[in-house]
C-alpha atoms as a PDB file:
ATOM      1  CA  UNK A   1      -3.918  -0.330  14.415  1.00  0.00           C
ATOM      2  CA  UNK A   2      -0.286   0.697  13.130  1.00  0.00           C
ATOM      3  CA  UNK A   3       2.741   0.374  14.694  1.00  0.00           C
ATOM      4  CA  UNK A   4       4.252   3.663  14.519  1.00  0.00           C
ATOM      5  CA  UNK A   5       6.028   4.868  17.814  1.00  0.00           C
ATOM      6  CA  UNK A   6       5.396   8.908  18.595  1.00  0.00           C
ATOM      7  CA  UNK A   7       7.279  10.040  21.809  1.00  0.00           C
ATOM      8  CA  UNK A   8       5.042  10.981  24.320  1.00  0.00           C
ATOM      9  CA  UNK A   9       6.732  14.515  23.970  1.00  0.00           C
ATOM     10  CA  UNK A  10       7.682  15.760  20.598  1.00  0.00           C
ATOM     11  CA  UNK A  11      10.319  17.898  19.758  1.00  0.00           C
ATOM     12  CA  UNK A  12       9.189  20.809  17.619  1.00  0.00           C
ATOM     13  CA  UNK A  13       9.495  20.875  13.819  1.00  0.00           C
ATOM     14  CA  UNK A  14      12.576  23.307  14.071  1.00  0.00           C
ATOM     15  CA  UNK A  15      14.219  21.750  16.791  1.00  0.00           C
ATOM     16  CA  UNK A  16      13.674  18.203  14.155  1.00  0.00           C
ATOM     17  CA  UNK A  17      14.740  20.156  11.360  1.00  0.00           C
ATOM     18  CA  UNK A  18      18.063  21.563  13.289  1.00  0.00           C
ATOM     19  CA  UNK A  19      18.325  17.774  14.752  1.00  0.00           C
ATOM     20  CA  UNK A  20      18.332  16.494  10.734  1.00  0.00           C
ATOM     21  CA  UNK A  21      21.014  18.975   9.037  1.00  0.00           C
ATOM     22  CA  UNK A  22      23.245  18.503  12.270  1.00  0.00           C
ATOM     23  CA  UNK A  23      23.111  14.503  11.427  1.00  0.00           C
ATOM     24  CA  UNK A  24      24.031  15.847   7.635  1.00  0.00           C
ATOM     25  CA  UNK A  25      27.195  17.627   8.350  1.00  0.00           C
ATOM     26  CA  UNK A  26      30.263  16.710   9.269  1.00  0.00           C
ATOM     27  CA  UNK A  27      32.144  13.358   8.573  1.00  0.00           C
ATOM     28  CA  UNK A  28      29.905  10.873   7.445  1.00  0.00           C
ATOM     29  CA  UNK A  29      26.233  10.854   8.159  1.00  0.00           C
ATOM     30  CA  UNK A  30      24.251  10.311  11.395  1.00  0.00           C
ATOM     31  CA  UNK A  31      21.998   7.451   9.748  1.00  0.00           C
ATOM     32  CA  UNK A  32      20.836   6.529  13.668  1.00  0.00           C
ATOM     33  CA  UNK A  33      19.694   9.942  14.393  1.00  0.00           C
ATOM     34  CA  UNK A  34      17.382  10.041  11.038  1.00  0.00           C
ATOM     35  CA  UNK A  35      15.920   7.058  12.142  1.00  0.00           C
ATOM     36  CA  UNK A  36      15.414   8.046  15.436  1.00  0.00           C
ATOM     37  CA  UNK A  37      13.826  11.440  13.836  1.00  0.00           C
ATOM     38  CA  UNK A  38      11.957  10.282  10.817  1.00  0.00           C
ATOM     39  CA  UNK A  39      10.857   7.010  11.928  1.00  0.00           C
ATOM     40  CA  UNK A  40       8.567   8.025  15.069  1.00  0.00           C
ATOM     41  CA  UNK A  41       6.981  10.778  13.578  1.00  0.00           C
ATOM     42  CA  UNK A  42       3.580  10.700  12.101  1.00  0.00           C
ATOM     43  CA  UNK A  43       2.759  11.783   8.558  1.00  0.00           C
ATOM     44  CA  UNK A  44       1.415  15.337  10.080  1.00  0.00           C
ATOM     45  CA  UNK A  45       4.704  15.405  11.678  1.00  0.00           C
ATOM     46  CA  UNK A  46       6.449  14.479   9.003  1.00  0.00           C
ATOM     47  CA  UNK A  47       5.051  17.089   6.769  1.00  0.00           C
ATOM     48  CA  UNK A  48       5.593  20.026   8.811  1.00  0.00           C
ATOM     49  CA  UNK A  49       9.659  18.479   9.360  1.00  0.00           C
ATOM     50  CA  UNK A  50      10.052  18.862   5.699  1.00  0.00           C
ATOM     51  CA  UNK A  51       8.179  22.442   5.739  1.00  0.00           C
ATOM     52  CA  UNK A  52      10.019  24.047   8.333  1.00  0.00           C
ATOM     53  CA  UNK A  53      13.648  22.058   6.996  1.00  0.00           C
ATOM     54  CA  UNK A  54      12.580  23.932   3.719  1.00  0.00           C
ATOM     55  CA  UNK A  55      12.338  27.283   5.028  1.00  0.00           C
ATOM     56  CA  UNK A  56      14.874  27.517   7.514  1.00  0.00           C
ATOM     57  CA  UNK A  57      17.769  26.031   4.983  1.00  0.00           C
ATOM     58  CA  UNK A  58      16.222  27.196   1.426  1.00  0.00           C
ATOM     59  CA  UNK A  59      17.119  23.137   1.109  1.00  0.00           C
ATOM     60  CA  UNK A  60      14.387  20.226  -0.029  1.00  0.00           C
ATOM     61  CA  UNK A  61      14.465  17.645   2.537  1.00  0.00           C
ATOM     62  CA  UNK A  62      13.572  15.147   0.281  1.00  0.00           C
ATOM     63  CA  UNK A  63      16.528  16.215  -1.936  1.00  0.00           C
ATOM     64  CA  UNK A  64      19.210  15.861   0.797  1.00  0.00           C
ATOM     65  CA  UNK A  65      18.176  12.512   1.968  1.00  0.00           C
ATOM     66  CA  UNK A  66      18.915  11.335  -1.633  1.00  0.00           C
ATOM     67  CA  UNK A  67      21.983  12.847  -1.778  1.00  0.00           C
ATOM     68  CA  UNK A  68      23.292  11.227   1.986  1.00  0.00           C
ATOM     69  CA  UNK A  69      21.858   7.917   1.738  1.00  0.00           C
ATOM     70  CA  UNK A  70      21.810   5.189  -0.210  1.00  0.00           C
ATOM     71  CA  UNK A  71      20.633   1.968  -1.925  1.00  0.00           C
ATOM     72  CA  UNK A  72      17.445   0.181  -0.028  1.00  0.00           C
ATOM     73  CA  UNK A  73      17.518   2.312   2.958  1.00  0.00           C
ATOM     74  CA  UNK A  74      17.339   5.445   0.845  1.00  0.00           C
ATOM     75  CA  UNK A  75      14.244   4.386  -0.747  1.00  0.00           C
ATOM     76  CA  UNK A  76      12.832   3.161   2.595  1.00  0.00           C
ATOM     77  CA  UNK A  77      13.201   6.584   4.425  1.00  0.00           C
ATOM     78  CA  UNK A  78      11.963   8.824   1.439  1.00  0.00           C
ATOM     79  CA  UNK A  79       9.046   7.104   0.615  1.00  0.00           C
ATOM     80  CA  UNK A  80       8.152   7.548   4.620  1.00  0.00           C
ATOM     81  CA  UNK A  81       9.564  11.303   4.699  1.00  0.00           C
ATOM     82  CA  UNK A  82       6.649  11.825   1.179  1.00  0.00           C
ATOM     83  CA  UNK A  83       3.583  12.956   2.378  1.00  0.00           C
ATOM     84  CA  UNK A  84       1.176   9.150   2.361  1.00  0.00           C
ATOM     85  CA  UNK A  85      -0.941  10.308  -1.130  1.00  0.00           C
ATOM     86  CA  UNK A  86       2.300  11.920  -2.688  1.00  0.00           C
ATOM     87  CA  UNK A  87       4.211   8.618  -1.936  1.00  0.00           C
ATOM     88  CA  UNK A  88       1.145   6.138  -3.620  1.00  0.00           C
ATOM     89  CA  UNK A  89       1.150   8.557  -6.247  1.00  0.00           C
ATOM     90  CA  UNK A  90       5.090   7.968  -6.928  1.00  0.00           C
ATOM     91  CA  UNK A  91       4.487   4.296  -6.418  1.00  0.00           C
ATOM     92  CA  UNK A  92       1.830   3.966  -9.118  1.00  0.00           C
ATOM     93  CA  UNK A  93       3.853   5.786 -11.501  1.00  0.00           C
ATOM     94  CA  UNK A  94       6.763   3.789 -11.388  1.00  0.00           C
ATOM     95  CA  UNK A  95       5.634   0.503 -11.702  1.00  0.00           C
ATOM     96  CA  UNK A  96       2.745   1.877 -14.670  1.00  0.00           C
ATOM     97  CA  UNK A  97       5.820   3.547 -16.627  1.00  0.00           C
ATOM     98  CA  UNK A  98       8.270   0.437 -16.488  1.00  0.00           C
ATOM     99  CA  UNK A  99       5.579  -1.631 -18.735  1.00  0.00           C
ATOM    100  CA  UNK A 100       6.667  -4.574 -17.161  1.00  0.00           C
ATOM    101  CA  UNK A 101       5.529  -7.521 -19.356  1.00  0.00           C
ATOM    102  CA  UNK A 102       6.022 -10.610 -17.080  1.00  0.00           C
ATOM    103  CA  UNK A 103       3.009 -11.331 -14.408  1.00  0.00           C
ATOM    104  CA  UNK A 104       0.994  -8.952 -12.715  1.00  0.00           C
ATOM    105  CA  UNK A 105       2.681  -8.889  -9.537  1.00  0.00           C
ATOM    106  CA  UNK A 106       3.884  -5.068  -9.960  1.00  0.00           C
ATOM    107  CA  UNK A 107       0.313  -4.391 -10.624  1.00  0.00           C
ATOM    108  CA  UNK A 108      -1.007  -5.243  -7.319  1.00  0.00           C
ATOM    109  CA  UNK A 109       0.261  -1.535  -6.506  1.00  0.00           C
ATOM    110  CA  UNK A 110      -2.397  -0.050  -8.320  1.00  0.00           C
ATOM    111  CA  UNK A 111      -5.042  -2.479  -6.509  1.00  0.00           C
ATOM    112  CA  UNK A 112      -3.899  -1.952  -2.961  1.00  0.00           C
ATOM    113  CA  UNK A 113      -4.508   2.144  -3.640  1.00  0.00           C
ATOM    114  CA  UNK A 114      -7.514   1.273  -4.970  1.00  0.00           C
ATOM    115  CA  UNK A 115      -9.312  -1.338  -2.410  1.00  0.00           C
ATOM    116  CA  UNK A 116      -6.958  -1.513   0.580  1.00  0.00           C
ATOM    117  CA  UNK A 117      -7.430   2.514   0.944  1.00  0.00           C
ATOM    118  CA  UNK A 118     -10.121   5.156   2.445  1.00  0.00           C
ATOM    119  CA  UNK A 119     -12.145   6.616  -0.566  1.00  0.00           C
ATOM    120  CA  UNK A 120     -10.656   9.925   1.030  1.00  0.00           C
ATOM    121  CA  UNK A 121      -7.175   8.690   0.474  1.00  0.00           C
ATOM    122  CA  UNK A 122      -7.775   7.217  -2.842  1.00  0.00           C
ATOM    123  CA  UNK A 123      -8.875  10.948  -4.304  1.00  0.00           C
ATOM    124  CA  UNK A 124      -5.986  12.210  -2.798  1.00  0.00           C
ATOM    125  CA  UNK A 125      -3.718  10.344  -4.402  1.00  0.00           C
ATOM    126  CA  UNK A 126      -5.469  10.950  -7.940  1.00  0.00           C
ATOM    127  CA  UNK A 127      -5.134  14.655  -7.185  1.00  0.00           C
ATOM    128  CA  UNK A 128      -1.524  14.544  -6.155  1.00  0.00           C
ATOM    129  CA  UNK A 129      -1.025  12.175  -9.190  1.00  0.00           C
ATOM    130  CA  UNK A 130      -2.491  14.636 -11.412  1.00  0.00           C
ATOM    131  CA  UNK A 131      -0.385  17.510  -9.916  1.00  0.00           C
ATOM    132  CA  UNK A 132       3.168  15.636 -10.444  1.00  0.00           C
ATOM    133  CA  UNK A 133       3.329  14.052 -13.422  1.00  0.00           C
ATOM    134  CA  UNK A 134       0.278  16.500 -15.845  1.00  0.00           C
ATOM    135  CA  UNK A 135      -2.096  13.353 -16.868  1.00  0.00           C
ATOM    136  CA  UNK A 136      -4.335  11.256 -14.710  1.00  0.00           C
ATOM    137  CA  UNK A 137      -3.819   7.428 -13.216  1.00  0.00           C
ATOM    138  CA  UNK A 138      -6.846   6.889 -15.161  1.00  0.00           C
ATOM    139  CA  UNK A 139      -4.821   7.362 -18.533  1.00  0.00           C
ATOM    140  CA  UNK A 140      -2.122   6.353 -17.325  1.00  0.00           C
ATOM    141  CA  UNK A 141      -3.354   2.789 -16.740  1.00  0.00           C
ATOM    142  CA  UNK A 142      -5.045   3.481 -20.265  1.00  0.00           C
ATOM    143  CA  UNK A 143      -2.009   3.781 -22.020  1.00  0.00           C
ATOM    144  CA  UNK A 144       0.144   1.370 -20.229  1.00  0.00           C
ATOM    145  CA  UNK A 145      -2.457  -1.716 -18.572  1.00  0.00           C
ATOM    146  CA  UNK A 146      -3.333  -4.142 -22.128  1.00  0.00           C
ATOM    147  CA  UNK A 147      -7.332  -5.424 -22.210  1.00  0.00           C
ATOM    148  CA  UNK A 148      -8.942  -6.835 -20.636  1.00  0.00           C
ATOM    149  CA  UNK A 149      -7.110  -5.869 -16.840  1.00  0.00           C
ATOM    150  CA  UNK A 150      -7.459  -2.116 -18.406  1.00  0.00           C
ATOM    151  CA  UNK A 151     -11.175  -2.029 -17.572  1.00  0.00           C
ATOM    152  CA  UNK A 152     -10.896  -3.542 -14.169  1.00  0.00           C
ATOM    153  CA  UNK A 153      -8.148  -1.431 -12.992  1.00  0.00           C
ATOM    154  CA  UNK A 154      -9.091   2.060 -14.326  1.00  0.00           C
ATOM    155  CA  UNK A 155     -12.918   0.972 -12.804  1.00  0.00           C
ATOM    156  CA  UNK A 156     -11.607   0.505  -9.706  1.00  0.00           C
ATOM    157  CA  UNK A 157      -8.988   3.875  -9.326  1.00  0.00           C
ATOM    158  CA  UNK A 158     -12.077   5.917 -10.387  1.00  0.00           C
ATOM    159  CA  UNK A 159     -14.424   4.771  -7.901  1.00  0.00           C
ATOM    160  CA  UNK A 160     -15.560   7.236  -5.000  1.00  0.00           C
ATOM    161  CA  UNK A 161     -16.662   4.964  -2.538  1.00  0.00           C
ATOM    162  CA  UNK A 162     -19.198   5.979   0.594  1.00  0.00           C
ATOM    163  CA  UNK A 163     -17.081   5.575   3.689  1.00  0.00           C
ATOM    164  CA  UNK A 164     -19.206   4.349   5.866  1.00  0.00           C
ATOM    165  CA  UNK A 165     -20.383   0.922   7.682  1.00  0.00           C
ATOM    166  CA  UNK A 166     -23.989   0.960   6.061  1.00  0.00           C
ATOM    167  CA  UNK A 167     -25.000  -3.064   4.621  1.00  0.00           C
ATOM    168  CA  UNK A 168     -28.603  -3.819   2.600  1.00  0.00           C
ATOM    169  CA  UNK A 169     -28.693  -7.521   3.150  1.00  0.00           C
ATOM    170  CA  UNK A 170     -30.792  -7.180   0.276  1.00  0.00           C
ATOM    171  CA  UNK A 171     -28.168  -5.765  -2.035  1.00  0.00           C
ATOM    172  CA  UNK A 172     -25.580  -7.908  -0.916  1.00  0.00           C
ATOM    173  CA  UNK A 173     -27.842 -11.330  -1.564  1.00  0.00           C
ATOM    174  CA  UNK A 174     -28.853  -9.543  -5.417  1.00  0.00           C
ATOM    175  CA  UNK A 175     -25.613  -9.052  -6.456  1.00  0.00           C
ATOM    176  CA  UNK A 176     -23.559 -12.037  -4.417  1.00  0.00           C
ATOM    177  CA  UNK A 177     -25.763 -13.708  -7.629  1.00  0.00           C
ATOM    178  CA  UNK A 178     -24.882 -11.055 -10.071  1.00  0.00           C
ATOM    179  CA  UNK A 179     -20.988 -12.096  -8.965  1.00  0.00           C
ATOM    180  CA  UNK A 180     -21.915 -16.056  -9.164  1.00  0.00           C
ATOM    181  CA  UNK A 181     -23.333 -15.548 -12.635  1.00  0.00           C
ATOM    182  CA  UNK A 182     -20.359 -13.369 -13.980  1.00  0.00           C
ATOM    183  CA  UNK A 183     -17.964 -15.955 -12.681  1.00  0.00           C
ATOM    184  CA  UNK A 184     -19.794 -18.746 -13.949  1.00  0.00           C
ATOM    185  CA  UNK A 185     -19.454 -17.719 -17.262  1.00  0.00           C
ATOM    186  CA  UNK A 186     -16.050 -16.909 -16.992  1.00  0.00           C
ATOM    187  CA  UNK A 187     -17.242 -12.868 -17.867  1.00  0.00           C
ATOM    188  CA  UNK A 188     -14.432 -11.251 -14.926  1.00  0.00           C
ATOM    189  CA  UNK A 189     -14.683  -7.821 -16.991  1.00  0.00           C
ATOM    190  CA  UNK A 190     -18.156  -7.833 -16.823  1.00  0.00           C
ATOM    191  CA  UNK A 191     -19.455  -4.275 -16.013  1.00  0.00           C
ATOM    192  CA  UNK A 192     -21.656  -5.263 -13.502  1.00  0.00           C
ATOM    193  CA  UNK A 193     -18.848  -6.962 -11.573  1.00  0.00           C
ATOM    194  CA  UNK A 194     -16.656  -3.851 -12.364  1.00  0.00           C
ATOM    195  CA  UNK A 195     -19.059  -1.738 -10.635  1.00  0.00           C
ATOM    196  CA  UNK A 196     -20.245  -3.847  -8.022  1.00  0.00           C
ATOM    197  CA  UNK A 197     -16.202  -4.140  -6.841  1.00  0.00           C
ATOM    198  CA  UNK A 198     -15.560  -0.362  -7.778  1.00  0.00           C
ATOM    199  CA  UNK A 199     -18.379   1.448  -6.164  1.00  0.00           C
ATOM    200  CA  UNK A 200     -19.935  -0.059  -3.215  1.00  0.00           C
ATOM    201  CA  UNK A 201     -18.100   0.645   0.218  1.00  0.00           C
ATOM    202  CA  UNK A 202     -16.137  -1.868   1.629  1.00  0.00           C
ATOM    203  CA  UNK A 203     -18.518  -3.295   4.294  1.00  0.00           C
ATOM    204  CA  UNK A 204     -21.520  -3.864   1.896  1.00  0.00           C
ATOM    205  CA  UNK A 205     -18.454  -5.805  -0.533  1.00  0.00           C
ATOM    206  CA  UNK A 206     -17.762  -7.520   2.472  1.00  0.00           C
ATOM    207  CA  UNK A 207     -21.472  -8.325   3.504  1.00  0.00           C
ATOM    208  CA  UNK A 208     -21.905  -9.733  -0.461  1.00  0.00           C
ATOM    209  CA  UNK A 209     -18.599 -11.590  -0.298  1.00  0.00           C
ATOM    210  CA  UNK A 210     -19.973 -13.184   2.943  1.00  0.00           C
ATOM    211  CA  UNK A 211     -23.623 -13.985   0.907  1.00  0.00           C
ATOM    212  CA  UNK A 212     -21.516 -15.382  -1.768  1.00  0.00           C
ATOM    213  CA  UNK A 213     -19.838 -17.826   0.858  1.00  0.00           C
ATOM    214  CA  UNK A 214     -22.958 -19.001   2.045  1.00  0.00           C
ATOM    215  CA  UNK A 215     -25.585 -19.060  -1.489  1.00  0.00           C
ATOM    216  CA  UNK A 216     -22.937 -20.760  -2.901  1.00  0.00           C
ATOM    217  CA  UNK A 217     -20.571 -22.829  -0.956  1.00  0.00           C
ATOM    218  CA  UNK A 218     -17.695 -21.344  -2.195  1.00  0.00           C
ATOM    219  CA  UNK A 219     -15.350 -18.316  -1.373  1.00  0.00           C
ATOM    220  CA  UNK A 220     -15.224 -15.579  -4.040  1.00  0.00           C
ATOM    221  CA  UNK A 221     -12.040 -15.659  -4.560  1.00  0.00           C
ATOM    222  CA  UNK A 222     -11.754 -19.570  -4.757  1.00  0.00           C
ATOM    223  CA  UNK A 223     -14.267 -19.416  -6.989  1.00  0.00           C
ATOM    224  CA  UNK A 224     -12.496 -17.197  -9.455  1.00  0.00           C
ATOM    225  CA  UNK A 225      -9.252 -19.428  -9.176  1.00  0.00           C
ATOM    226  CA  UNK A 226     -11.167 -21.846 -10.571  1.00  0.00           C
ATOM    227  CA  UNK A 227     -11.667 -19.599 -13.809  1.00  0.00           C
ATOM    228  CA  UNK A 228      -8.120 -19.886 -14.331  1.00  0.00           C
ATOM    229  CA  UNK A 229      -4.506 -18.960 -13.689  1.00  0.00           C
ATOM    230  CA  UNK A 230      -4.667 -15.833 -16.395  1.00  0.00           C
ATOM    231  CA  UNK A 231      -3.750 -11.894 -15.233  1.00  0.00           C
ATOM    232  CA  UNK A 232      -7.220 -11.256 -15.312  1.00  0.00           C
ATOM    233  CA  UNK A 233      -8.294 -14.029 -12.068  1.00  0.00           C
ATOM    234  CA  UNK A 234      -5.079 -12.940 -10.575  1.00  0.00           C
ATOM    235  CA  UNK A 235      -5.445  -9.403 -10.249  1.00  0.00           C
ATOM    236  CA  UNK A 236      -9.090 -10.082  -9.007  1.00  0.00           C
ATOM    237  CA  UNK A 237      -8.508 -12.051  -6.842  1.00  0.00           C
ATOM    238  CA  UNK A 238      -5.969  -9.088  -5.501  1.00  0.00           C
ATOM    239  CA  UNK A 239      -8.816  -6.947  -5.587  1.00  0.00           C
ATOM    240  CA  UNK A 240     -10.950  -9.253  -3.466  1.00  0.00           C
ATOM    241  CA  UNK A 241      -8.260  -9.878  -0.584  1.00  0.00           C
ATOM    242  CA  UNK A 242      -7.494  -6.143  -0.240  1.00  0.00           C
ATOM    243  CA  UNK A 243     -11.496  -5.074   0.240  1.00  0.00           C
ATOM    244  CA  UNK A 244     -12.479  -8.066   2.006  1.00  0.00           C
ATOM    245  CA  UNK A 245      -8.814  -8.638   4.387  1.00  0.00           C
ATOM    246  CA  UNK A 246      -6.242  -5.820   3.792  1.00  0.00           C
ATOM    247  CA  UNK A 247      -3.942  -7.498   6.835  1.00  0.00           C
ATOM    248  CA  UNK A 248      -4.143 -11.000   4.758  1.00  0.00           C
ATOM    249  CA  UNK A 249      -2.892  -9.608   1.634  1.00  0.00           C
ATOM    250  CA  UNK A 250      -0.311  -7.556   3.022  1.00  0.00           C
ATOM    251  CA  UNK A 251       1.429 -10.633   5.231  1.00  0.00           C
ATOM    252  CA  UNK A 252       0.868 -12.422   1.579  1.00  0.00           C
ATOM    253  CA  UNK A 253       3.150  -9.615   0.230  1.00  0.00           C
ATOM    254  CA  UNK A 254       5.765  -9.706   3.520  1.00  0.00           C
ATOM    255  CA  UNK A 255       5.796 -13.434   2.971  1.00  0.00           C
ATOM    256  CA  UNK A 256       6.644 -13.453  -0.973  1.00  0.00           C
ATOM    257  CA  UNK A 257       9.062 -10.730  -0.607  1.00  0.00           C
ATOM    258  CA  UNK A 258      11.597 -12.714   1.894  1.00  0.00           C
ATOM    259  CA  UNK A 259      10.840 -16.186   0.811  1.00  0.00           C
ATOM    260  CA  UNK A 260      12.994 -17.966  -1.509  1.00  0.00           C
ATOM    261  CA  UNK A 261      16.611 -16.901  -2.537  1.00  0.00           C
ATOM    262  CA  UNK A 262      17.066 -13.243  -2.106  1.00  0.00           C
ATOM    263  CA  UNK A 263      15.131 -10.309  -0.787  1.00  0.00           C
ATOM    264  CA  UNK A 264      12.090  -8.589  -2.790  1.00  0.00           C
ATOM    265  CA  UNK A 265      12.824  -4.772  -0.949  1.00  0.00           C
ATOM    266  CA  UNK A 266      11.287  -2.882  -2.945  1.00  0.00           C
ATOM    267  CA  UNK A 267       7.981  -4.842  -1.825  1.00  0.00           C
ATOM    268  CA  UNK A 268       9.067  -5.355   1.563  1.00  0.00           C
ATOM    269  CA  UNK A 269       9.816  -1.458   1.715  1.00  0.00           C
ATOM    270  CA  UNK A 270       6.170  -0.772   0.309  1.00  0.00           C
ATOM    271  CA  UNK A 271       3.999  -3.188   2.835  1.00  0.00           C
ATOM    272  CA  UNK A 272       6.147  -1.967   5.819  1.00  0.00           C
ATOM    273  CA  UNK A 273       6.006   1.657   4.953  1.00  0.00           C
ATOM    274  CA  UNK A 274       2.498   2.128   3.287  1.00  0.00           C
ATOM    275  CA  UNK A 275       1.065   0.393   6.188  1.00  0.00           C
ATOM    276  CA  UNK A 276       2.652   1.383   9.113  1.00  0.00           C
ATOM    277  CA  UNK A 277       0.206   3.927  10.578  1.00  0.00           C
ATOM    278  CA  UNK A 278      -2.730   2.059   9.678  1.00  0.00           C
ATOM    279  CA  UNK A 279      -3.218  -1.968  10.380  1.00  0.00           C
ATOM    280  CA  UNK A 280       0.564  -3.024  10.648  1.00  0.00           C
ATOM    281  CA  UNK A 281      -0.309  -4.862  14.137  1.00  0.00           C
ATOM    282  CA  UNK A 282      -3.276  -6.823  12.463  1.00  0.00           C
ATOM    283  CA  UNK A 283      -1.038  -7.386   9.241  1.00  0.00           C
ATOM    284  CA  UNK A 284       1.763  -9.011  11.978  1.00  0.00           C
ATOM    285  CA  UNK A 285      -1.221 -11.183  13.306  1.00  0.00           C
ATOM    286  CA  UNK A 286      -1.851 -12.497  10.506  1.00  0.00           C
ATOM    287  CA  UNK A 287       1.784 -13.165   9.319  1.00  0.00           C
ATOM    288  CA  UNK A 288       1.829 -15.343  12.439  1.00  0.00           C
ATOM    289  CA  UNK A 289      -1.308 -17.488  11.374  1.00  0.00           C
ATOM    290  CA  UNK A 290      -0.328 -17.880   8.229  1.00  0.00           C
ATOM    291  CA  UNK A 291       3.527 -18.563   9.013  1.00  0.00           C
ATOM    292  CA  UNK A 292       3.350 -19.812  12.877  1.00  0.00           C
ATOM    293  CA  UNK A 293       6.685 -17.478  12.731  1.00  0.00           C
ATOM    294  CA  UNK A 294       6.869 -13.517  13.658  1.00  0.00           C
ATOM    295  CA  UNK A 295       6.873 -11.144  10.745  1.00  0.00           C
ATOM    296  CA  UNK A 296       9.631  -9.005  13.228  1.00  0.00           C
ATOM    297  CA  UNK A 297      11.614 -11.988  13.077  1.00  0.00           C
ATOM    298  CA  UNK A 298      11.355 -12.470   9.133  1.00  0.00           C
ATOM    299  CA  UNK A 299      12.795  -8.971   8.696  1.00  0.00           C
ATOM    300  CA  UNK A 300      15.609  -9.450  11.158  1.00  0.00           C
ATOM    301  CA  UNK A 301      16.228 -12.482   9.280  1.00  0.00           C
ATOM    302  CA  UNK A 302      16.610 -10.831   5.628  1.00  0.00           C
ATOM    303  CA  UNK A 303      17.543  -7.692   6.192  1.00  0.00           C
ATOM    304  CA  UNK A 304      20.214  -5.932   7.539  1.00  0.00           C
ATOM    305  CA  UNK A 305      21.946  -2.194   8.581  1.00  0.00           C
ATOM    306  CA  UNK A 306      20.327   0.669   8.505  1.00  0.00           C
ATOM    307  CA  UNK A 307      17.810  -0.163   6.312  1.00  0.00           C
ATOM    308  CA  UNK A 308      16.853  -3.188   9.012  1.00  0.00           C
ATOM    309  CA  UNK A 309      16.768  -0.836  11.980  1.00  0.00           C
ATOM    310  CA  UNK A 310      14.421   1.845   9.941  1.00  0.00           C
ATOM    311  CA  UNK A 311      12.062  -1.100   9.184  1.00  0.00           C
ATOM    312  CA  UNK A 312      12.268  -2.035  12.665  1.00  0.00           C
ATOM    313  CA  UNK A 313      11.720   1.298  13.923  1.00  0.00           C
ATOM    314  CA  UNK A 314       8.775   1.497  11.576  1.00  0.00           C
ATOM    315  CA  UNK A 315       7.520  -1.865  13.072  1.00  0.00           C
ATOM    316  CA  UNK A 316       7.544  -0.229  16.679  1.00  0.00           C
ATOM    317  CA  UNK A 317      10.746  -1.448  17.867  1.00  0.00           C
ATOM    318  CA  UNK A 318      12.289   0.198  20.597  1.00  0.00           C
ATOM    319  CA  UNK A 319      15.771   2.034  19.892  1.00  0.00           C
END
């Protein structure tokens, strides 16, 4: 369940869209109203605010907020304003172009598209990544993701998974082994781990993670820590968290972005806005668990101005 707020009456696209270029013009720019605007509309909503802006003003939506706002906040509100696949799409391609040659941590985009999304979602974003930048994530990855986390990661962005709640028990004891064995051996590009993660849905994965647990005595993903500390176990282990617990790994990523001395926004931006409309209240849960503190309160804490209040809004707080 997300944490989006939608008025209980909506104001019509055009009556938005005359709301927006009002808070453009004049001296200064109405940041409150955009937030008020923006932030409690759904992605539908969204969409049809920056079709209607479009043809009543000749003017790209997207292209005035960059030229009114700025730093943190900017990137907050147009990554929200993008339509959900566009924005992934943008979000893969920045961190796969940057060749970034420390960690895997930027990486972790690229799984949570992959495993933390509906296969619906996941085409969508291959088509819309297609469509901007004229080459696929697929060889993108290719050219820009060394050996072996290539093969895992362009496995897993292919995959067209069947979205529905359907387990063999069966299946899920055959190939909790197939797992066991690959680990054993220290084989985490194995193709019959790459296809067991990158093609069955993600209650059958979560049936064999749950066989694996009990054949074995082990968690998966405990299991593959103990192959190592490499890029490789890492961005497994991603891969596991996001199928088997999206709301875990995401209140991982809230947690690493504030802790420590300064503020990771960029990945406090991308957990916040990415997950909003889909499992932000479970993802807040779990910060609790795993923090005994309030994820509302962590933001509060290391974050401030606008950009604060939109991730606020974003988080269901009331203006």
């Amino acid at each position: 369940m997300g944490t989006l707020r939608v008025p209980d009456v909506v104001p019509s696209p055009t009556e938005d869209s005359k709301a927006l270029r009002k808070a453009f013009q004049g001296w200064g720019t109405d940041e409150k109203a955009m937030i008020r605007i923006l932030g409690q509309r759904n992605a539908k909503q969204r969409r049809k605010i920056r079709d209607t802006y479009q043809q009543l003003y000749n003017e790209s939506l997207i292209l005035r907020l960059e030229s009114e706002l700025s730093g943190d906040f900017r990137k907050a509100v147009i990554l929200w304003t993008l339509d959900p696949p566009e924005r992934d799409a943008k979000l893969a391609n920045e961190i796969l172009r940057k060749k970034k040659k420390n960690g895997v941590d930027h990486l972790q985009v690229i799984i949570e598209i992959a495993c933390a999304s509906s296969p619906n979602h996941l085409m969508a974003v291959r088509k819309a990544y297609c469509s901007l930048f004229d080459c696929s994530i697929e060889e993108d990855i290719a050219s820009n993701v060394t050996p072996p986390l290539r093969k895992l990661l362009v496995g897993l962005v292919s995959s067209y998974r069947y979205d529905g709640e359907m387990v063999d028990a069966n299946v899920a004891k055959l190939e909790a082994a197939k797992l066991r064995d690959a680990i054993e051996n220290k084989q985490l590009d194995h193709d019959q781990l790459v296809w067991i993660l990158g093609t069955r849905n993600m209650f059958q994965l979560k049936a064999t993670f749950e066989c694996y647990r009990q054949s074995f005595g082990i968690l998966i993903d405990q299991d593959i820590e103990s192959c190592g500390t490499g890029d490789l176990e890492s961005i497994l282990q991603m891969a596991v968290w996001c199928i088997d617990s999206p709301e875990k790994h995401f209140a991982k990523v809230v947690r690493a972005s504030i802790e420590g001395l300064g503020t990771d926004e960029d990945s406090l931006t991308r957990a916040i806005v990415t997950r909003a409309e889909i499992d932000m209240m479970k993802i807040r849960g779990e910060y609790y668990n795993m923090n005994n503190t309030s994820l509302d309160n962590a933001v509060i804490g290391d974050t401030s101005g606008d950009y604060k209040d939109f991730l606020m809004t974003l988080l269901g707080a009331k203006l």
